[in-house]
Every structure is written in structure tokens, then in C-alpha cells.
Protein backbone atom coordinates (compact mmCIF):
# COMPACT_ATOMS: atom_id res chain seq x y z
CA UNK A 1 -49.37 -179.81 -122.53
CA UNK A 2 -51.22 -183.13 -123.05
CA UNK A 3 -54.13 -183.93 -121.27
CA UNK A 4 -54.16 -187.00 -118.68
CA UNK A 5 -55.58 -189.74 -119.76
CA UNK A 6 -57.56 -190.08 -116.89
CA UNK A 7 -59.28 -186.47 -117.44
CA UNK A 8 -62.29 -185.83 -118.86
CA UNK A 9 -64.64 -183.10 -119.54
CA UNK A 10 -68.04 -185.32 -118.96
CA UNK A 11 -68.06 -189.07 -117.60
CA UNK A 12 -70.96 -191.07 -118.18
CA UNK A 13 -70.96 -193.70 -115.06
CA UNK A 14 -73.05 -197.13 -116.47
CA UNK A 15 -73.24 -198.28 -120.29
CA UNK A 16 -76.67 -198.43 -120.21
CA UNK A 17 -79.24 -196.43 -123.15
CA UNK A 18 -79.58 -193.21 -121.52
CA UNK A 19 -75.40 -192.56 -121.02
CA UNK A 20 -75.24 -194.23 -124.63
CA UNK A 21 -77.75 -191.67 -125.88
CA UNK A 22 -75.98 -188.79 -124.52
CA UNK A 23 -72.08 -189.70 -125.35
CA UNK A 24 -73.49 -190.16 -129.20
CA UNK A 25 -75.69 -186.98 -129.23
CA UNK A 26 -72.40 -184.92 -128.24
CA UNK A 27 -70.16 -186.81 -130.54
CA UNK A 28 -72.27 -185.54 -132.77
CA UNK A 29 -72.98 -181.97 -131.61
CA UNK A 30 -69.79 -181.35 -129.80
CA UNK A 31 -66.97 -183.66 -131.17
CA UNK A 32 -64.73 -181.24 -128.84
CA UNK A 33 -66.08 -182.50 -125.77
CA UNK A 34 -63.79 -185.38 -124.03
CA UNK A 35 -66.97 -187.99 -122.67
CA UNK A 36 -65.89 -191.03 -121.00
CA UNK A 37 -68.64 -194.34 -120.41
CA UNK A 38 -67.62 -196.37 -117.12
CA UNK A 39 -69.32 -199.81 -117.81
CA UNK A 40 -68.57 -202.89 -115.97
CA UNK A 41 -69.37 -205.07 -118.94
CA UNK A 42 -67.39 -204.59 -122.41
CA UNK A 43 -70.38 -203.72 -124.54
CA UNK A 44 -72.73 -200.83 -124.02
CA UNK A 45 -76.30 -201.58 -123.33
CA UNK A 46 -76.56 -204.85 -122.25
CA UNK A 47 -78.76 -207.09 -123.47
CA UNK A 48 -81.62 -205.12 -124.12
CA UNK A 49 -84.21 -204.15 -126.76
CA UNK A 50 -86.10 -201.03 -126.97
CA UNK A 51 -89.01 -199.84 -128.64
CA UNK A 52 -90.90 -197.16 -129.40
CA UNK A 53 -93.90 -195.82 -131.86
CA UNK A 54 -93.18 -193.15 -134.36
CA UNK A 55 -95.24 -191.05 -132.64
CA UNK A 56 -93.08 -190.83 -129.74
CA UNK A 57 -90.29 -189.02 -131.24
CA UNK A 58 -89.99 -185.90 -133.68
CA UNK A 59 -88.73 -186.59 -137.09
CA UNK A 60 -85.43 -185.62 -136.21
CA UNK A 61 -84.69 -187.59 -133.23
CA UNK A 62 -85.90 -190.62 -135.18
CA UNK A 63 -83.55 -189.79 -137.94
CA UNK A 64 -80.35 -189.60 -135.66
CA UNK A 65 -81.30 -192.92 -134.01
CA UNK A 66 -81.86 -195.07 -137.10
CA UNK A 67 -78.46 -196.40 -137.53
CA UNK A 68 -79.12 -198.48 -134.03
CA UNK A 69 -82.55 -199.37 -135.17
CA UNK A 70 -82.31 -202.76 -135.67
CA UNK A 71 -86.22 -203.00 -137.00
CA UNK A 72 -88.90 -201.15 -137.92
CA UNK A 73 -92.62 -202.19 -138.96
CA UNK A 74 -94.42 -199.37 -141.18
CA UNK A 75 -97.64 -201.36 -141.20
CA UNK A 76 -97.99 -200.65 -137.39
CA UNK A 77 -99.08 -202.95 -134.70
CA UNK A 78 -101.94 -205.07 -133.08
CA UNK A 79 -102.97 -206.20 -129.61
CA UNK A 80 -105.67 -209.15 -128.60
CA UNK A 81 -108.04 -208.90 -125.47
CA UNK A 82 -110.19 -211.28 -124.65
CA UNK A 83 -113.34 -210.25 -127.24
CA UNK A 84 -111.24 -207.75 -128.17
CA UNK A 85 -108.35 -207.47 -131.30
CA UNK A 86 -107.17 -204.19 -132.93
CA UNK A 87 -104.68 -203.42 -135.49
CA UNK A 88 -103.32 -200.24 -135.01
CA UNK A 89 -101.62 -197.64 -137.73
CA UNK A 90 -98.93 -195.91 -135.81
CA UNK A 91 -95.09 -197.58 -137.26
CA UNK A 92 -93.24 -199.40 -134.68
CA UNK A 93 -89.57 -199.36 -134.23
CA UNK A 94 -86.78 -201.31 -132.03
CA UNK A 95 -83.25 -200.30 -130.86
CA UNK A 96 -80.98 -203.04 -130.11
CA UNK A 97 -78.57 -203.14 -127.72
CA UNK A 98 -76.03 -205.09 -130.09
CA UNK A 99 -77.24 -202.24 -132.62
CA UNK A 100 -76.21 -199.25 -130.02
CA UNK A 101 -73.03 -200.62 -129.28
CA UNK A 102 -71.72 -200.93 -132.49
CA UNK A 103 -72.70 -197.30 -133.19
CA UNK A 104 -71.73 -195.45 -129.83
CA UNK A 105 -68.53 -197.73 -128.82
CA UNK A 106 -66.43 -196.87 -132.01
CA UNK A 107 -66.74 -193.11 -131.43
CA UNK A 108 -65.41 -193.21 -127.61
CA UNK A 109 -62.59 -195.77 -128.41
CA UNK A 110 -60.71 -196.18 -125.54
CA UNK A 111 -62.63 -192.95 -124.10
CA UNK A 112 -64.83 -196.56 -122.76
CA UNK A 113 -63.68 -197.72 -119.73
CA UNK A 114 -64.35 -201.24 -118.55
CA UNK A 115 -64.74 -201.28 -114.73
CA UNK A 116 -67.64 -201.14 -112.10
CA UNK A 117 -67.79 -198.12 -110.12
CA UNK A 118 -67.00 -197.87 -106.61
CA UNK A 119 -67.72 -194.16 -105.73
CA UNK A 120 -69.13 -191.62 -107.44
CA UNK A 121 -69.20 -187.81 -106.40
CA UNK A 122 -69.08 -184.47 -108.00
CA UNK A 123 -65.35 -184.28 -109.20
CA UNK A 124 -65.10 -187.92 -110.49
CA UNK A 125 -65.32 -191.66 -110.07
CA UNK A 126 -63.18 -194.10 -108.12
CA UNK A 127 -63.20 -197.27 -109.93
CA UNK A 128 -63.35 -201.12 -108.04
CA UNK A 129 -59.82 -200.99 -108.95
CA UNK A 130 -58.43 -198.00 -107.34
CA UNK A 131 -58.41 -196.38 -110.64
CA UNK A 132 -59.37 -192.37 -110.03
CA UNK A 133 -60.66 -190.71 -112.79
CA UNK A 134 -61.11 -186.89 -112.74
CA UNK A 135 -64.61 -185.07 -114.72
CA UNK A 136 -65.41 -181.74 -115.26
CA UNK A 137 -68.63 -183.29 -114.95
CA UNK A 138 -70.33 -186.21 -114.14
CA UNK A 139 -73.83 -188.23 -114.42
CA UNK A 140 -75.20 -191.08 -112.40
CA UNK A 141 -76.85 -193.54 -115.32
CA UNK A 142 -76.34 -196.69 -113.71
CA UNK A 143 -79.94 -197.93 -113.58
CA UNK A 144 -82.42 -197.80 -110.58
CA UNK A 145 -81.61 -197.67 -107.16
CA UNK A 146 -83.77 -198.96 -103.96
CA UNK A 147 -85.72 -195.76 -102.71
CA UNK A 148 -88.36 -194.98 -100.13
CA UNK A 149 -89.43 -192.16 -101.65
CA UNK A 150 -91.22 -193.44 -104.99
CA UNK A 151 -94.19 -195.86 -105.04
CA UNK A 152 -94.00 -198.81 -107.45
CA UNK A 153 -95.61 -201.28 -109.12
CA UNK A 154 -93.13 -203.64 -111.53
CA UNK A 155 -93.43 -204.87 -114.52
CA UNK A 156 -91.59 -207.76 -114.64
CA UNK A 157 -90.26 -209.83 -117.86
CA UNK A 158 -88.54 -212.29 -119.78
CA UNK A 159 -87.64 -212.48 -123.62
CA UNK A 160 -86.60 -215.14 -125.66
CA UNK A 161 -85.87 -214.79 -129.75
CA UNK A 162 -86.80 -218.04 -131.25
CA UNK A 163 -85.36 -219.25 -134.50
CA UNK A 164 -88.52 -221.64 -136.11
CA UNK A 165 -88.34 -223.92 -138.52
CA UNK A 166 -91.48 -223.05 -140.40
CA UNK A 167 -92.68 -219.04 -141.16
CA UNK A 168 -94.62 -217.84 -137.99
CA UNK A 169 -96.92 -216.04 -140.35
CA UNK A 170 -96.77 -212.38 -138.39
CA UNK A 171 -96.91 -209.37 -140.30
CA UNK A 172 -96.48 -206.71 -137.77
CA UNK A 173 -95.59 -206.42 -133.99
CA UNK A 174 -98.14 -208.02 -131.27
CA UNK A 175 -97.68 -205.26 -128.45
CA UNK A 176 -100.50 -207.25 -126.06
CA UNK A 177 -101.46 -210.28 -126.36
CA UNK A 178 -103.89 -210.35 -123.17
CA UNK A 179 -105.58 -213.80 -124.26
CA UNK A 180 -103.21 -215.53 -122.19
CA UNK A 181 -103.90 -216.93 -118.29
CA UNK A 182 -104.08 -214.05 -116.29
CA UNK A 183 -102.09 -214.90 -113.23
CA UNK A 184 -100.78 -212.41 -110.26
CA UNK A 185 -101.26 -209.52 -112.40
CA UNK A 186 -102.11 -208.19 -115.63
CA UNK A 187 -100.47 -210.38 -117.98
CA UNK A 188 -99.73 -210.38 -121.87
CA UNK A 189 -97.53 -211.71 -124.52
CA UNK A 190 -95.44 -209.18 -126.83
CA UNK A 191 -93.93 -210.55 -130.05
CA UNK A 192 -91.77 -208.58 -132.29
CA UNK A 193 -91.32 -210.66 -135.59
CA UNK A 194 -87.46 -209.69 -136.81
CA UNK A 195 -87.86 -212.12 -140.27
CA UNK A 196 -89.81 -214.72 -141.51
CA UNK A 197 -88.97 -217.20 -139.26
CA UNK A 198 -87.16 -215.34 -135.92
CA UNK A 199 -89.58 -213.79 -133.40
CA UNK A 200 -89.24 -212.71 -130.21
CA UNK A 201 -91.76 -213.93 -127.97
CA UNK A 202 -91.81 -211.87 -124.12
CA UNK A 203 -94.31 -213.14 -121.25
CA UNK A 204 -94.98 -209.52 -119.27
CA UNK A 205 -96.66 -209.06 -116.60
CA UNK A 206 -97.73 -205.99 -114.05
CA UNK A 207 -96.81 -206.92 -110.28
CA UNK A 208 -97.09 -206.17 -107.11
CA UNK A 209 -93.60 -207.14 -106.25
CA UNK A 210 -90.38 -207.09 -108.28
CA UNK A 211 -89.59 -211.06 -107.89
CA UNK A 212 -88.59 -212.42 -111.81
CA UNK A 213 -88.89 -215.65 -111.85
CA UNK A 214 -86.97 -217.07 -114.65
CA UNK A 215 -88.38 -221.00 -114.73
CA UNK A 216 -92.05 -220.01 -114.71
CA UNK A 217 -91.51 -217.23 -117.10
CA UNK A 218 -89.60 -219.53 -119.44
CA UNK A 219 -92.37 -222.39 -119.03
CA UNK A 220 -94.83 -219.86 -119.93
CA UNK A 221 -93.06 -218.80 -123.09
CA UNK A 222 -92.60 -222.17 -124.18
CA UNK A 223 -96.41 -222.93 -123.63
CA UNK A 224 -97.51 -220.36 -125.73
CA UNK A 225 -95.14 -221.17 -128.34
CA UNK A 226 -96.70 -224.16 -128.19
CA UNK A 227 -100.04 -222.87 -128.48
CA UNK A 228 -99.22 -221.19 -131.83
CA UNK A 229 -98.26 -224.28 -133.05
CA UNK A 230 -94.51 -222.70 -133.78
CA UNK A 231 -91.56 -225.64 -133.47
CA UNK A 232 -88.24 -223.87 -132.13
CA UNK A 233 -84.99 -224.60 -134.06
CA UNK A 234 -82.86 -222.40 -131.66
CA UNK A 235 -82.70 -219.99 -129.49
CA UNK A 236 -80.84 -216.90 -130.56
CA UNK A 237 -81.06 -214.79 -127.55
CA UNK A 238 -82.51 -213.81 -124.44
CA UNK A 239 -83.39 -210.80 -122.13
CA UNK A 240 -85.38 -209.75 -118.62
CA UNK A 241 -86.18 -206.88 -117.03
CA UNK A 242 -87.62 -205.58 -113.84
CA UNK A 243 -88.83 -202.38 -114.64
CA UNK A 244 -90.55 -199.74 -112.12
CA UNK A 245 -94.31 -198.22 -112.77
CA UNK A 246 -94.84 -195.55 -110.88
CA UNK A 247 -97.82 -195.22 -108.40
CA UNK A 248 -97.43 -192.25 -106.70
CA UNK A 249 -94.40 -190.76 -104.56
CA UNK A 250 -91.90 -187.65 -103.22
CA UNK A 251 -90.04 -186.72 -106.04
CA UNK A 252 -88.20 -183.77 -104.08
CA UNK A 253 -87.10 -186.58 -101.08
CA UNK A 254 -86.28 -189.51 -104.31
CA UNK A 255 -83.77 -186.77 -105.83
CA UNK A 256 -82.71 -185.66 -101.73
CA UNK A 257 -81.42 -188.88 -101.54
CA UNK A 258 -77.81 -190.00 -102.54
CA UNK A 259 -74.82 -188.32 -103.63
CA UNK A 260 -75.14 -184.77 -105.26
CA UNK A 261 -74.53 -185.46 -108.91
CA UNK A 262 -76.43 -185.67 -112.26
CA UNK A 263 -78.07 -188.81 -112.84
CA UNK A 264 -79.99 -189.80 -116.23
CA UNK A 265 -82.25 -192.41 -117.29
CA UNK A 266 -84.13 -194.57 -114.27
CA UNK A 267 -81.95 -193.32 -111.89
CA UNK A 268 -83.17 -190.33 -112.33
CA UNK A 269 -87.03 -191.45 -112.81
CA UNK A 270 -87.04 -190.55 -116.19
CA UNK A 271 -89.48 -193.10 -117.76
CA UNK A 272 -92.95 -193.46 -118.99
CA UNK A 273 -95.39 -194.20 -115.62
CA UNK A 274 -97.62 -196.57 -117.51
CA UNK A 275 -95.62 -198.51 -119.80
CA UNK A 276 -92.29 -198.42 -118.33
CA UNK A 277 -90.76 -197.01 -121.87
CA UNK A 278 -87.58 -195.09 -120.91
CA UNK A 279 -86.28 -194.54 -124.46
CA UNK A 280 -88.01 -191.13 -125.12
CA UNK A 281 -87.19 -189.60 -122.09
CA UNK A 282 -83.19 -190.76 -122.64
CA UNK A 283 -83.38 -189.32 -126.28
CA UNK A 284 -85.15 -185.90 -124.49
CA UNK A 285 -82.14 -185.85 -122.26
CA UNK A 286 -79.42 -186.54 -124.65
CA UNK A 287 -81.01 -183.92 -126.60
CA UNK A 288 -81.20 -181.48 -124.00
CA UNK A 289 -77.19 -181.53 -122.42
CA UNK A 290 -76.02 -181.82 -125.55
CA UNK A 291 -77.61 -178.02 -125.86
CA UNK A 292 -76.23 -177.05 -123.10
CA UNK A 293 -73.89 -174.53 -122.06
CA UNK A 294 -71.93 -175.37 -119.01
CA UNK A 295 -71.47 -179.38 -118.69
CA UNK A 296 -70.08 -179.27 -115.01
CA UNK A 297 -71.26 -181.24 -112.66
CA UNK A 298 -73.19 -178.59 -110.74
CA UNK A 299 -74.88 -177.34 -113.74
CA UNK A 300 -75.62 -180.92 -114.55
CA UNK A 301 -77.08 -181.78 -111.74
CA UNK A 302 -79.18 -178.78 -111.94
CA UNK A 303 -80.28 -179.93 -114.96
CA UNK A 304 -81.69 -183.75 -114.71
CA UNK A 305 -83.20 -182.65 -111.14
CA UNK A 306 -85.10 -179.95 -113.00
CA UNK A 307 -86.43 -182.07 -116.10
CA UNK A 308 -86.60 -185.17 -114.01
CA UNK A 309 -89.17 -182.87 -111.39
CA UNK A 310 -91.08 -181.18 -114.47
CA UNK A 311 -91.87 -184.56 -116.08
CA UNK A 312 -92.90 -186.28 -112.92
CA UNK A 313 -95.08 -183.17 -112.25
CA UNK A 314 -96.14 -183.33 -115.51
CA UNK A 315 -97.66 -186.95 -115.64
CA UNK A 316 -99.75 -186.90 -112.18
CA UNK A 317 -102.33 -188.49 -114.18
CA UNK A 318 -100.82 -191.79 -115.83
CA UNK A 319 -99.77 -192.19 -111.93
CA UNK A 320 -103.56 -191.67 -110.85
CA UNK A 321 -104.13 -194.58 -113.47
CA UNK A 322 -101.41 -196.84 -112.29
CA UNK A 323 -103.30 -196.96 -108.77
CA UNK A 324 -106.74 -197.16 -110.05
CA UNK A 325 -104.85 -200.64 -112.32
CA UNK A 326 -102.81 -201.69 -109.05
CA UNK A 327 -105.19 -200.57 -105.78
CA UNK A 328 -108.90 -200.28 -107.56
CA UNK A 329 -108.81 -203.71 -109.55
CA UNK A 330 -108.64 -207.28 -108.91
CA UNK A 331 -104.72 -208.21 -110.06
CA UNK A 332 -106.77 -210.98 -112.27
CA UNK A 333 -109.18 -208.47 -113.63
CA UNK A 334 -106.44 -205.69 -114.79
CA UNK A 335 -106.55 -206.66 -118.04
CA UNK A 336 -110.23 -205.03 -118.88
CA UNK A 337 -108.35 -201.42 -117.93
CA UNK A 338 -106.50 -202.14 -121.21
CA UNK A 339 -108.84 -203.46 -122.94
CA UNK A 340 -110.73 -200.57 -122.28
CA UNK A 341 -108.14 -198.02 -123.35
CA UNK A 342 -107.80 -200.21 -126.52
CA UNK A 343 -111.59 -198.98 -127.63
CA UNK A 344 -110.72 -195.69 -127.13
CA UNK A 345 -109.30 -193.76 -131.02
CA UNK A 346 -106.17 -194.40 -131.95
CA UNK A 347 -105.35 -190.50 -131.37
CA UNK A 348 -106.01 -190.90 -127.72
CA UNK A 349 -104.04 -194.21 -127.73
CA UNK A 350 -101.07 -192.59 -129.64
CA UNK A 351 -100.70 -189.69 -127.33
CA UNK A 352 -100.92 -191.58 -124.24
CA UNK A 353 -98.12 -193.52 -125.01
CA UNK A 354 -95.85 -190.22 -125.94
CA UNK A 355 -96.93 -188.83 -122.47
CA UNK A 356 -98.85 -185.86 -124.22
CA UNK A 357 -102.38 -186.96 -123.34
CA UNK A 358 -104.42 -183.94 -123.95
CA UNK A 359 -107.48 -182.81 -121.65
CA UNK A 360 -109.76 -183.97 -123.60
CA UNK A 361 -108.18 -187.45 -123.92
CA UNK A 362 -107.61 -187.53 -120.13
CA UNK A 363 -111.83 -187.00 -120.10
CA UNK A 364 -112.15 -189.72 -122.71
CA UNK A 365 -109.53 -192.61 -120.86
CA UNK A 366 -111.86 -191.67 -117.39
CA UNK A 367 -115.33 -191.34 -118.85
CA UNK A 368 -118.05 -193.56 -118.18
CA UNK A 369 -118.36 -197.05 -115.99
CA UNK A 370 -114.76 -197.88 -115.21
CA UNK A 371 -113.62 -201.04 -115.57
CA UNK A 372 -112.80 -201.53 -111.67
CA UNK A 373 -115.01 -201.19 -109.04
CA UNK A 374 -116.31 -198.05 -108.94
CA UNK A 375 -115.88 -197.48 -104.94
CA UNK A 376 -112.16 -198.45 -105.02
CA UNK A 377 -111.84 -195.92 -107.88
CA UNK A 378 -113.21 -193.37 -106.49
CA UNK A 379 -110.69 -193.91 -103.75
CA UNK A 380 -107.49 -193.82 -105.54
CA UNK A 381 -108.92 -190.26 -107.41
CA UNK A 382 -109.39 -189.01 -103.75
CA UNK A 383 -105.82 -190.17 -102.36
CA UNK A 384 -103.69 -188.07 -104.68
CA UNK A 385 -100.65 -188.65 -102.29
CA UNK A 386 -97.74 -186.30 -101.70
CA UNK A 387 -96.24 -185.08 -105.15
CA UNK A 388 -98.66 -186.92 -107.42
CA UNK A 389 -99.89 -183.28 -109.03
CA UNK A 390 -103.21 -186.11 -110.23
């Protein structure tokens, strides 16, 4: 007997990386497996770029994801402090969401449902429609969701990928430009030069509050375009984000919360504390229920609450850093924490951003005079808070 159309064996609910990551992983581990996307817009992902360092990723997962890698920079990266400039050696690479979609989208067909999701429970999704469609399992990947249970800091930006009309002269990616007005917050420019004359050129900055504001962001951009002495012929695209850093918080009460189903990527608080990176922890995940046995809902949901717990257990420490940046130092003054960090070997640096900072390194990013008053920091040490594990 056919199978209903509406019937599935795992629906993904939100087009966004992580539920991208995980339909392709089991199209390509488990072709048998009938995974639907729910995604209110008609192309997966948005419009978003992500990035991460070779380093973050085994061989293997970087060899599965390079048909959506829309660039990659062998001769690694740099970043600029006041006093301060370093190139680094570690390869840098970015996904794009036009890049994801045109991988992911062809192998679910019409298995990709355009529609916003009303409900969501255990058994299936009811659609803003009225549609009803029935999982075997189902996961929760439509992005953060307010909580009172995690405490954040934001880093909030905006993008824009300028077309120039002369060479902007870049060889490799700028991941911090921190020679820029520091206003509100720790503040930096990242550029990511895709040819000769296209860059994109992002104005970033570490908040207190999650407020984007699009007209100062974009007067910024254009300033230090300006300041470079680049001329824009066009603008090819654009992108922003609000993305959480996490401070300290109750990660038993944050997965409490809400409906009893699997959820993946922020939703599930599956992201890098310090830099906000979430695309190692979705290609973890992907990894992870593609390998797994039972994809019902209960099992899933077993699953992401277990890993999401472990890793947030895990990385007490980048969360002790994020208050010593947010709580210990003056918001103009956070940019000497980095360019601290930034002096420290390129090992250390490497492995913090792959969340596998080592003892040792963890002795090596604390050591000596920090770069915030020394009372406040002492504080923030002290005042682990509940489920910090610092």
C-alpha cells in the first residue's frame, strides 16, 4: 500500500543549517529514511553565511560539506587590535546559504514543504494552514526561542557584500578588525574577500541587549568602507544576525521548558559560548542521528537533551569568560580581552575556537594580570551560578 503523502519517518520543523545538516547527512547515510523540512520561506537557510576554521572539523566532516562551501582561504586569516596585528595559519572556510540550498533542496524534492508551523508536538506538525502532517519523529530547529532559563549576552550584526570597482587588495579573511570606534560593546569589523573585487564587509559587535539596529550598523559599514578608501559599484547582498553568547544559566529548566520534542541547532543551545559559531555543533548533530538507531521522537528527544546537556556542561569555562568580557570589563574596554587572547600561540587560539581548550590552555587564557579589573574578575570566578560547571 502507498504511503501518504503527508507521512514521514523524520520531519525537520525550520530550514535553517542545523535541519539542513541533518536531512543531507541521512540522504546520504540512510537514503531509506522519508525526512521532510517545514520552512516558511522557499529556500533553505536563509540568508546566511557560515564559517568555520579547519581546525574545527575532522577531515571527514569537512569533506562531506565542501560541495556547499562557497569559499575557502588556505593561507589562513588575520585580525588587527589596536598595537596589535596577527596573521594566523589555520585555513578558513564559508558555507553559504545559497550554496546549502542548492545541495540539500534537490535531494528532498517535494519531501520540502513550504509553510510556517503552527504546532509542533511529538506525533507531528500542524501547519498555519490546517495542513497535518504525521512523523515518526520529529525535531524542533526553528532557531532560538525567548527563555528565562539561559543568561545572554548578544552579538549583534549586519553584513553587506560590496561589489568595488577597483581590487580591495585582501589576501585572506580579516576575522577582527578591533581598530574601529569601540562603542556599547566590543566592536570589530570581519571581511571575507570572495574575489578580487567582492568583499563582504560585517560591523559586529558584543551587547548587552539584543536591539539590531540596521541604520547605524549600515552607516558604520559604509564609514569604514570609506576609510579603506574602497568605492562601491553595488551591493550584491546582505545579512544580520542576533546571535546569543552565553553567560551562565539552567540548562535542565532551558530544556524543561516547551513542548517535549527534539530540537537541534540554537534551539537546542547548541553553539559555541564565545563566538556564537553554531556550525560545528549542527555538523556534530547531523553526524550523530544519522548514527542512530531508533529516529522516533522519544528517542530523539532523548538524544539532543543529552548532547545539548553534555556540551553545555562541557564548556563551563568559555561561559566563566563571557562574564569576566560582559560583568568584569568596561563595555568600551572589551576589546583588550581579545587582544589578549590574540598573544597567546596559535595552538591555544585554534583549540579555543573548536571548544577543546585543554587544561593547560585554560591556565594560559587566565594567567597573569587580566585585562579587566582584577576585583570584578575575581568576582565573576567566584559566582559560578547554577549549571555553569566553571
Amino acid at each position: 500500500m502507498a504511503r501518504p503523502a503527508d507521512d514521514f519517518d523524520l520531519i525537520l520543523v525550520g530550514g535553517g543549517l542545523a535541519a539542513s545538516l541533518i536531512a543531507w547527512r541521512l540522504a546520504l547515510d540512510r537514503p531509506d529514511v522519508r525526512v521532510a523540512v517545514v520552512e516558511r520561506d522557499a529556500r533553505l537557510g536563509g540568508r546566511h553565511t557560515w564559517s568555520f576554521f579547519d581546525s574545527d572539523l575532522p577531515e571527514a566532516d569537512r569533506a562531506w560539506l565542501a560541495p556547499a562551501v562557497a569559499h575557502r582561504w588556505p593561507a589562513g586569516h588575520e585580525v588587527y587590535f589596536p598595537g596589535r596585528s596577527r596573521t594566523l595559519s589555520t585555513p578558513y572556510n564559508s558555507l553559504t546559504s545559497e550554496a546549502l540550498d542548492a545541495v540539500v533542496a534537490p535531494r528532498l524534492g517535494d519531501r520540502l514543504i513550504v509553510g510556517e508551523a503552527a504546532s509542533v508536538d511529538r506525533e507531528g506538525v500542524i501547519l498555519a494552514d490546517g495542513r497535518r502532517l504525521s512523523g515518526h519523529g520529529v525535531i524542533d530547529a526553528r532557531g532560538p526561542r525567548p527563555t528565562a532559563h539561559l543568561d545572554l549576552g548578544w552579538q549583534v550584526f549586519l553584513g553587506r557584500t560590496l561589489r568595488l570597482t577597483q581590487p580591495h587588495g585582501l589576501i585572506r579573511p580579516t576575522i577582527m578588525d578591533a581598530t574601529v570606534t569601540q562603542t556599547g560593546g566590543y566592536r570589530f569589523v570581519y571581511l571575507l574577500p570572495f574575489d578580487a573585487r567582492t568583499v563582504m564587509v560585517e560591523d559586529t559587535s558584543y551587547a548587552d541587549d539584543p536591539t539590531l539596529d540596521r541604520a547605524s550598523l549600515g552607516a558604520r559599514i559604509s564609514a569604514y568602507v570609506r576609510s579603506r578608501g574602497w568605492v562601491v559599484e553595488a551591493v550584491a547582498g546582505e545579512e544580520e544576525g542576533v546571535l546569543p553568547i552565553a553567560l551562565d544559566g539552567d540548562i535542565d529548566a532551558f530544556w524543561a521548558e516547551g513542548p517535549p520534542v527534539a530540537r537541534a541547532g540554537l534551539r537546542a543551545a547548541l553553539f559555541h559560548p564565545v563566538t556564537g559559531y553554531s556550525l560545528p555543533d549542527a555538523v556534530g548533530l547531523a553526524r550523530e542521528i544519522a548514527g542512530a538507531a531508533d529516529l522516533g521522537s522519544d528517542s530523539l528527544r532523548a538524544l539532543t537533551e543529552a548532547r545539548s546537556k553534555r556540551l553545555w556542561r562541557e564548556r563551563g569555562f568559555y561561559r566563566l569568560l563571557n562574564r569576566m568580557l560582559f560583568r568584569a570589563a568596561e563595555p568600551r574596554q572589551r576589546w583588550r580581552v581579545f587582544q589578549r587572547f590574540y598573544g597567546l600561540p596559535e595552538g591555544v587560539v585554534r583549540r579555543f575556537y573548536a571548544g577543546g581548550s585543554t587544561p593547560l590552555d585554560r591556565a594560559r587564557i587566565l594567567a597573569g594580570k587580566p585585562p579587566v579589573p582584577v576585583a570584578a574578575a575575581l568576582r565573576q570566578w567566584r559566582e559560578t551560578g547554577q549549571g555553569s560547571s566553571a
